[in-house]
C-alpha atoms as a PDB file:
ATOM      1  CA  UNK A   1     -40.831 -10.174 -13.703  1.00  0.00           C
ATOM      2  CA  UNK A   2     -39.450 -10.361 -16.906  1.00  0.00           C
ATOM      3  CA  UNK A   3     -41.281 -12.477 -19.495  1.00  0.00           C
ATOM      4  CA  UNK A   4     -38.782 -14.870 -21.308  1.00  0.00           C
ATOM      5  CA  UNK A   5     -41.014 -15.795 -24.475  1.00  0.00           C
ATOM      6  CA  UNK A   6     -38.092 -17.072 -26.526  1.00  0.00           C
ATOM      7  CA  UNK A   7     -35.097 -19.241 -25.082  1.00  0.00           C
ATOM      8  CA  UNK A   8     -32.159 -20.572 -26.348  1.00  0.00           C
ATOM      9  CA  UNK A   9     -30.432 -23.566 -25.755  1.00  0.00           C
ATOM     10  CA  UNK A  10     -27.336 -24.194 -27.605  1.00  0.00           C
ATOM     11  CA  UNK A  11     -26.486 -28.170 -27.500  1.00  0.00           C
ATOM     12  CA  UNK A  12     -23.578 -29.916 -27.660  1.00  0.00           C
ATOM     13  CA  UNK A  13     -24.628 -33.482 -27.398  1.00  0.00           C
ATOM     14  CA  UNK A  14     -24.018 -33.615 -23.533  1.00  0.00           C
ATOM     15  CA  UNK A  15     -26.122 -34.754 -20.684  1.00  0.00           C
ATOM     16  CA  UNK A  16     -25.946 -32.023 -19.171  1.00  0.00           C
ATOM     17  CA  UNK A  17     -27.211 -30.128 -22.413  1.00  0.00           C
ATOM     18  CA  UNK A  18     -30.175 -32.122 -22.075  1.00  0.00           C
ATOM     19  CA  UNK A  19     -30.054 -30.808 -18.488  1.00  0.00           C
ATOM     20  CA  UNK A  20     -30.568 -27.345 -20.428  1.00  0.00           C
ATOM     21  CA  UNK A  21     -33.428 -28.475 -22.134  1.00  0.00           C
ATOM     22  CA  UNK A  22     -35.183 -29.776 -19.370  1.00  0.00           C
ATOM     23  CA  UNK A  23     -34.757 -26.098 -17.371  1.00  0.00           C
ATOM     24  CA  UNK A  24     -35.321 -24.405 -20.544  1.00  0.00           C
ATOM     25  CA  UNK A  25     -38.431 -26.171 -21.295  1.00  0.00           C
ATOM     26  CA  UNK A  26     -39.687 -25.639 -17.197  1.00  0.00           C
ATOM     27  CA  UNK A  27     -39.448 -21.966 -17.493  1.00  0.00           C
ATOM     28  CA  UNK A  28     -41.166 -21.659 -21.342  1.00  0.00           C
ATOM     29  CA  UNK A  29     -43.677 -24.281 -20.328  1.00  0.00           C
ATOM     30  CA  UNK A  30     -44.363 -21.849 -16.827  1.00  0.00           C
ATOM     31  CA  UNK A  31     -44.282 -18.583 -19.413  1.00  0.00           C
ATOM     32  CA  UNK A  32     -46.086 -19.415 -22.358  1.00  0.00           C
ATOM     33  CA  UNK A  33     -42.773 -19.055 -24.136  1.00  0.00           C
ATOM     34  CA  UNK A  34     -40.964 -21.281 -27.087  1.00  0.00           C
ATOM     35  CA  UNK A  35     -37.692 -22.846 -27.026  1.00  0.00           C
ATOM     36  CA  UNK A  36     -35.199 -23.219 -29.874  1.00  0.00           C
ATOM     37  CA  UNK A  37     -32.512 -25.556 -29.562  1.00  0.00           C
ATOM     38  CA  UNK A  38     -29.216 -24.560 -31.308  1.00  0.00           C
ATOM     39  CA  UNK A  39     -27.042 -28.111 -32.236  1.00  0.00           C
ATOM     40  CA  UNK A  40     -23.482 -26.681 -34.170  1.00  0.00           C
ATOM     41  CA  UNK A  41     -21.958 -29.596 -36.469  1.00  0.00           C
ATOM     42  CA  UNK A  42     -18.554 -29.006 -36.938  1.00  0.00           C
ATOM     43  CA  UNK A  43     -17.513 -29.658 -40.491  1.00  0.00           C
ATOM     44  CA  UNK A  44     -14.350 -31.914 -40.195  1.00  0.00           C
ATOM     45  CA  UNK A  45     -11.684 -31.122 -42.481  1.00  0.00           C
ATOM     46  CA  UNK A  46     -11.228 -33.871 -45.162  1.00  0.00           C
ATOM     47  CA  UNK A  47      -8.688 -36.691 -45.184  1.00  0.00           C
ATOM     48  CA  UNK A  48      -6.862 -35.287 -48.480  1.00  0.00           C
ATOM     49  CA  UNK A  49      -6.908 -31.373 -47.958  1.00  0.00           C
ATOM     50  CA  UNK A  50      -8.215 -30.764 -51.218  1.00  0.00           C
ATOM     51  CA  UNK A  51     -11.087 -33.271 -52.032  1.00  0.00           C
ATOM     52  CA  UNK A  52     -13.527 -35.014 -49.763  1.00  0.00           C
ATOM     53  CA  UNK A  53     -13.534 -39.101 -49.586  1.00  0.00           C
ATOM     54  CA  UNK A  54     -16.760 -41.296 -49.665  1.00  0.00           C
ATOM     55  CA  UNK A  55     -15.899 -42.029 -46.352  1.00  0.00           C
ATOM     56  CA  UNK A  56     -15.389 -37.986 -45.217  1.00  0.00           C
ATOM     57  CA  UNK A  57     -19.080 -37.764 -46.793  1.00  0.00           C
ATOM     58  CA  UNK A  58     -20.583 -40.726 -45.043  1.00  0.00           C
ATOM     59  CA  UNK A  59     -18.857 -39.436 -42.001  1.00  0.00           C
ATOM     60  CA  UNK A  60     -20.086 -35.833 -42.468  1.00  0.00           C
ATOM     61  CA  UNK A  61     -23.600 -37.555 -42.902  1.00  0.00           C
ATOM     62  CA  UNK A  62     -23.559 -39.544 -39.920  1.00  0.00           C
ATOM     63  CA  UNK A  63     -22.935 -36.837 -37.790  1.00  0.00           C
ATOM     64  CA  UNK A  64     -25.829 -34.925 -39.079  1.00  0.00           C
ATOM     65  CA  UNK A  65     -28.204 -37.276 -38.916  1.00  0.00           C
ATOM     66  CA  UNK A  66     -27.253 -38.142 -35.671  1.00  0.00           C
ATOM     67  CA  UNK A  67     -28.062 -34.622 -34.552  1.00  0.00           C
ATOM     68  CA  UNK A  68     -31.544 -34.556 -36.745  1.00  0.00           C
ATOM     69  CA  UNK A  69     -32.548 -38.205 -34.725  1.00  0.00           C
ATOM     70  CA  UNK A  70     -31.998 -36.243 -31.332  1.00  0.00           C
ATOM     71  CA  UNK A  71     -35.087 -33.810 -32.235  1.00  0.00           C
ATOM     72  CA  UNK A  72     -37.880 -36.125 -30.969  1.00  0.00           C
ATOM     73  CA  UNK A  73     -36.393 -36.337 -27.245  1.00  0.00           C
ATOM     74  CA  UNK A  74     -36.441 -32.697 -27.271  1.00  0.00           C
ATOM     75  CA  UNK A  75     -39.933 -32.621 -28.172  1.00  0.00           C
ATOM     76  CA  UNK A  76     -40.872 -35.143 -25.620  1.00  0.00           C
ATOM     77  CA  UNK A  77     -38.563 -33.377 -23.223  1.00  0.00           C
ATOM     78  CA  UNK A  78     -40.646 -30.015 -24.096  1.00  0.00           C
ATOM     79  CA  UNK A  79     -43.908 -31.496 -24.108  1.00  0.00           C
ATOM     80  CA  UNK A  80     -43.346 -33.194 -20.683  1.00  0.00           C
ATOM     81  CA  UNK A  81     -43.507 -29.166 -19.009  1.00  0.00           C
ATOM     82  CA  UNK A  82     -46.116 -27.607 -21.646  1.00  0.00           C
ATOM     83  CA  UNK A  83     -43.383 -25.719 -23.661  1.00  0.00           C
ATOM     84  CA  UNK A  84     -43.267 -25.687 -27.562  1.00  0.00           C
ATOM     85  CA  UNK A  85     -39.400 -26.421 -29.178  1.00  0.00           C
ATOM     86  CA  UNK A  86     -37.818 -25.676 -32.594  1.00  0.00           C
ATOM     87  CA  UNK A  87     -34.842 -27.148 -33.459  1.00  0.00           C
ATOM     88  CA  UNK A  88     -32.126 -25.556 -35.480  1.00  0.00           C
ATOM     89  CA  UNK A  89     -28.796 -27.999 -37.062  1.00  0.00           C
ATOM     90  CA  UNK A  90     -25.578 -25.582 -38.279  1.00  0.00           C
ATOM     91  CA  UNK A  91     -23.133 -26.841 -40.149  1.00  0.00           C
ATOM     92  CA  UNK A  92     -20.042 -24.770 -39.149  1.00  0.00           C
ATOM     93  CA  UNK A  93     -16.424 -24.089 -39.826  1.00  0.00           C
ATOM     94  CA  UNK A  94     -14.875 -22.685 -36.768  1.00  0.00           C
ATOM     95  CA  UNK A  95     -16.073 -22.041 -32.808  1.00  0.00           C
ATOM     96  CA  UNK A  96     -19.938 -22.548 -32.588  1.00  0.00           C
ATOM     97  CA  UNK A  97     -19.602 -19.353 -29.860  1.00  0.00           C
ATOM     98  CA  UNK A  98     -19.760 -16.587 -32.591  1.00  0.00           C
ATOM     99  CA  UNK A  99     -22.696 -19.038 -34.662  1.00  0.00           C
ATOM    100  CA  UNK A 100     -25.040 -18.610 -30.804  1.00  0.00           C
ATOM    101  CA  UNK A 101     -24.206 -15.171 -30.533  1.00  0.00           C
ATOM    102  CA  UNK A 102     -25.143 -14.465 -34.053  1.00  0.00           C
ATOM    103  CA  UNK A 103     -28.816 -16.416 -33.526  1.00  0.00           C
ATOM    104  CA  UNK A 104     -29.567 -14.620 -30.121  1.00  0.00           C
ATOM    105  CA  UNK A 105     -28.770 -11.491 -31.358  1.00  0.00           C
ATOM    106  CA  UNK A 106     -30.478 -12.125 -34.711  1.00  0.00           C
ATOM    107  CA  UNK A 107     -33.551 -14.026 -33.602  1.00  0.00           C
ATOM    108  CA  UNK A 108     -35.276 -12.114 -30.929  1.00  0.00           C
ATOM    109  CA  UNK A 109     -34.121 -14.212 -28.111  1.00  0.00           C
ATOM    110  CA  UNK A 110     -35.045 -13.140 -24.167  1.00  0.00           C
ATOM    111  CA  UNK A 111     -32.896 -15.748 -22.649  1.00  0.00           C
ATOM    112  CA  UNK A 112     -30.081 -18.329 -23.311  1.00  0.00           C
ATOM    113  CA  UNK A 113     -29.678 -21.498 -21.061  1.00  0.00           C
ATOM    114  CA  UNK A 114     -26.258 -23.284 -21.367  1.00  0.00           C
ATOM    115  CA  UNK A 115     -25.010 -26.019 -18.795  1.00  0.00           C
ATOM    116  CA  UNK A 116     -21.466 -26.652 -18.365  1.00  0.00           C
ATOM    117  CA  UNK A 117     -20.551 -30.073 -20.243  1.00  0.00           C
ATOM    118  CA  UNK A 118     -18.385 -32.357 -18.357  1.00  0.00           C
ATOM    119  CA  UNK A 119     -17.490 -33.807 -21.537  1.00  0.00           C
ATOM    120  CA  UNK A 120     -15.195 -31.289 -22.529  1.00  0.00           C
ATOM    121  CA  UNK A 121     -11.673 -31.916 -21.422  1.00  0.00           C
ATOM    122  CA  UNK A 122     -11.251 -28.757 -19.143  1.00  0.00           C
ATOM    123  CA  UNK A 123     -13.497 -26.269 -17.686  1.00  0.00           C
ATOM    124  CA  UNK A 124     -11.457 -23.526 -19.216  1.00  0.00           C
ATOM    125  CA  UNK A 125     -12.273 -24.299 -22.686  1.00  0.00           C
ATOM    126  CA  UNK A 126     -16.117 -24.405 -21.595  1.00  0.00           C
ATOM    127  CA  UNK A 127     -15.753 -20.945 -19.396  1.00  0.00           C
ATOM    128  CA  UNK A 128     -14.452 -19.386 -22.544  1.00  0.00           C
ATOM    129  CA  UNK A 129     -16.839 -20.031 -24.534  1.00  0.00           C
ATOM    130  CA  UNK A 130     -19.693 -19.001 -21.972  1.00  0.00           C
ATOM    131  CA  UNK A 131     -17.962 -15.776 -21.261  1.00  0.00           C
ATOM    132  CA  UNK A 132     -17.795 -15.022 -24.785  1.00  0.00           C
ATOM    133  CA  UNK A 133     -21.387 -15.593 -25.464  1.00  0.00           C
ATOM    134  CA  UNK A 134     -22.448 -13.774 -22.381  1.00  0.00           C
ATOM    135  CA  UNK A 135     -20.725 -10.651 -23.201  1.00  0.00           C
ATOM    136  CA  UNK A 136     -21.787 -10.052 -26.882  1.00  0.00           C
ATOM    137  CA  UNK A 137     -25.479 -11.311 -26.590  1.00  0.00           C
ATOM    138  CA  UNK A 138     -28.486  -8.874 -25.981  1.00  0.00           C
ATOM    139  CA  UNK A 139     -29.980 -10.947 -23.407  1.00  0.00           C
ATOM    140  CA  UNK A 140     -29.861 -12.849 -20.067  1.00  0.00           C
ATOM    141  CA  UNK A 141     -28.359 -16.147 -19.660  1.00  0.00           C
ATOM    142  CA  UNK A 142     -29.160 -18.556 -17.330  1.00  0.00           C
ATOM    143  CA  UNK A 143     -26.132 -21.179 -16.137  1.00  0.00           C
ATOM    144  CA  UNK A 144     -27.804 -24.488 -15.137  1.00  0.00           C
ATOM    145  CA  UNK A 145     -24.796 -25.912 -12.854  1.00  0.00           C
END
């Protein structure tokens, strides 16, 4: 059997991403294993191309701190199955599917858990972005349906 001692779970603010968690946090809590939660902010471009409003900034910090508040249900969704969660915030530019690669393949991970999000407009945009991920990662991944 193989022994899945660090897990990723890249969020995107869905319910079904929590649905991630909660698998995620079953199989660590089973394993002895930790969990890290991935959460990409994309960095909206700015009203006026070249200089940032007040309101692009308080905008750009709402969305962060939105993601920060999040952390304690996925400690309390962790704790609930015995499993021990980290919690990573990016701030990116472009597709967050290079930015998951990048941390699995950087960051020792066994196993990535992504659930499709039925908040994205069409599944093809969602399948992309899972094929991607599983076909330049150096691990399993596990598709909670």
């Amino acid at each position: 059997m193989t022994n899945f001692k660090h897990i990723l779970v890249p969020y995107d603010g869905s319910k079904k991403g929590l649905d991630s968690i909660k698998a995620a946090s079953k199989i660590a809590g089973n394993l002895g294993g930790k969990i890290t939660v991935l959460q990409c902010v994309e960095k909206k471009l700015p009203k006026f191309v070249f200089f940032k409003t007040k309101q692009d900034k308080v905008d750009a910090a709402k969305d962060v701190n939105s993601a920060e508040n999040k952390t304690s249900k996925f400690r309390n969704i962790a704790k609930k199955y015995g499993a021990n969660v980290t919690t990573k915030l990016k701030k990116i530019d472009d597709d967050p599917h290079q930015h998951i690669i990048d941390y699995a393949n950087n960051s020792d991970v066994d196993l990535v858990v992504m659930s499709p999000s039925k908040e994205i407009n069409t599944i093809e945009i969602h399948q992309s972005v899972v094929d991607k991920i599983s076909k330049n990662i150096n691990c399993s991944m596990l598709r909670i349906q």
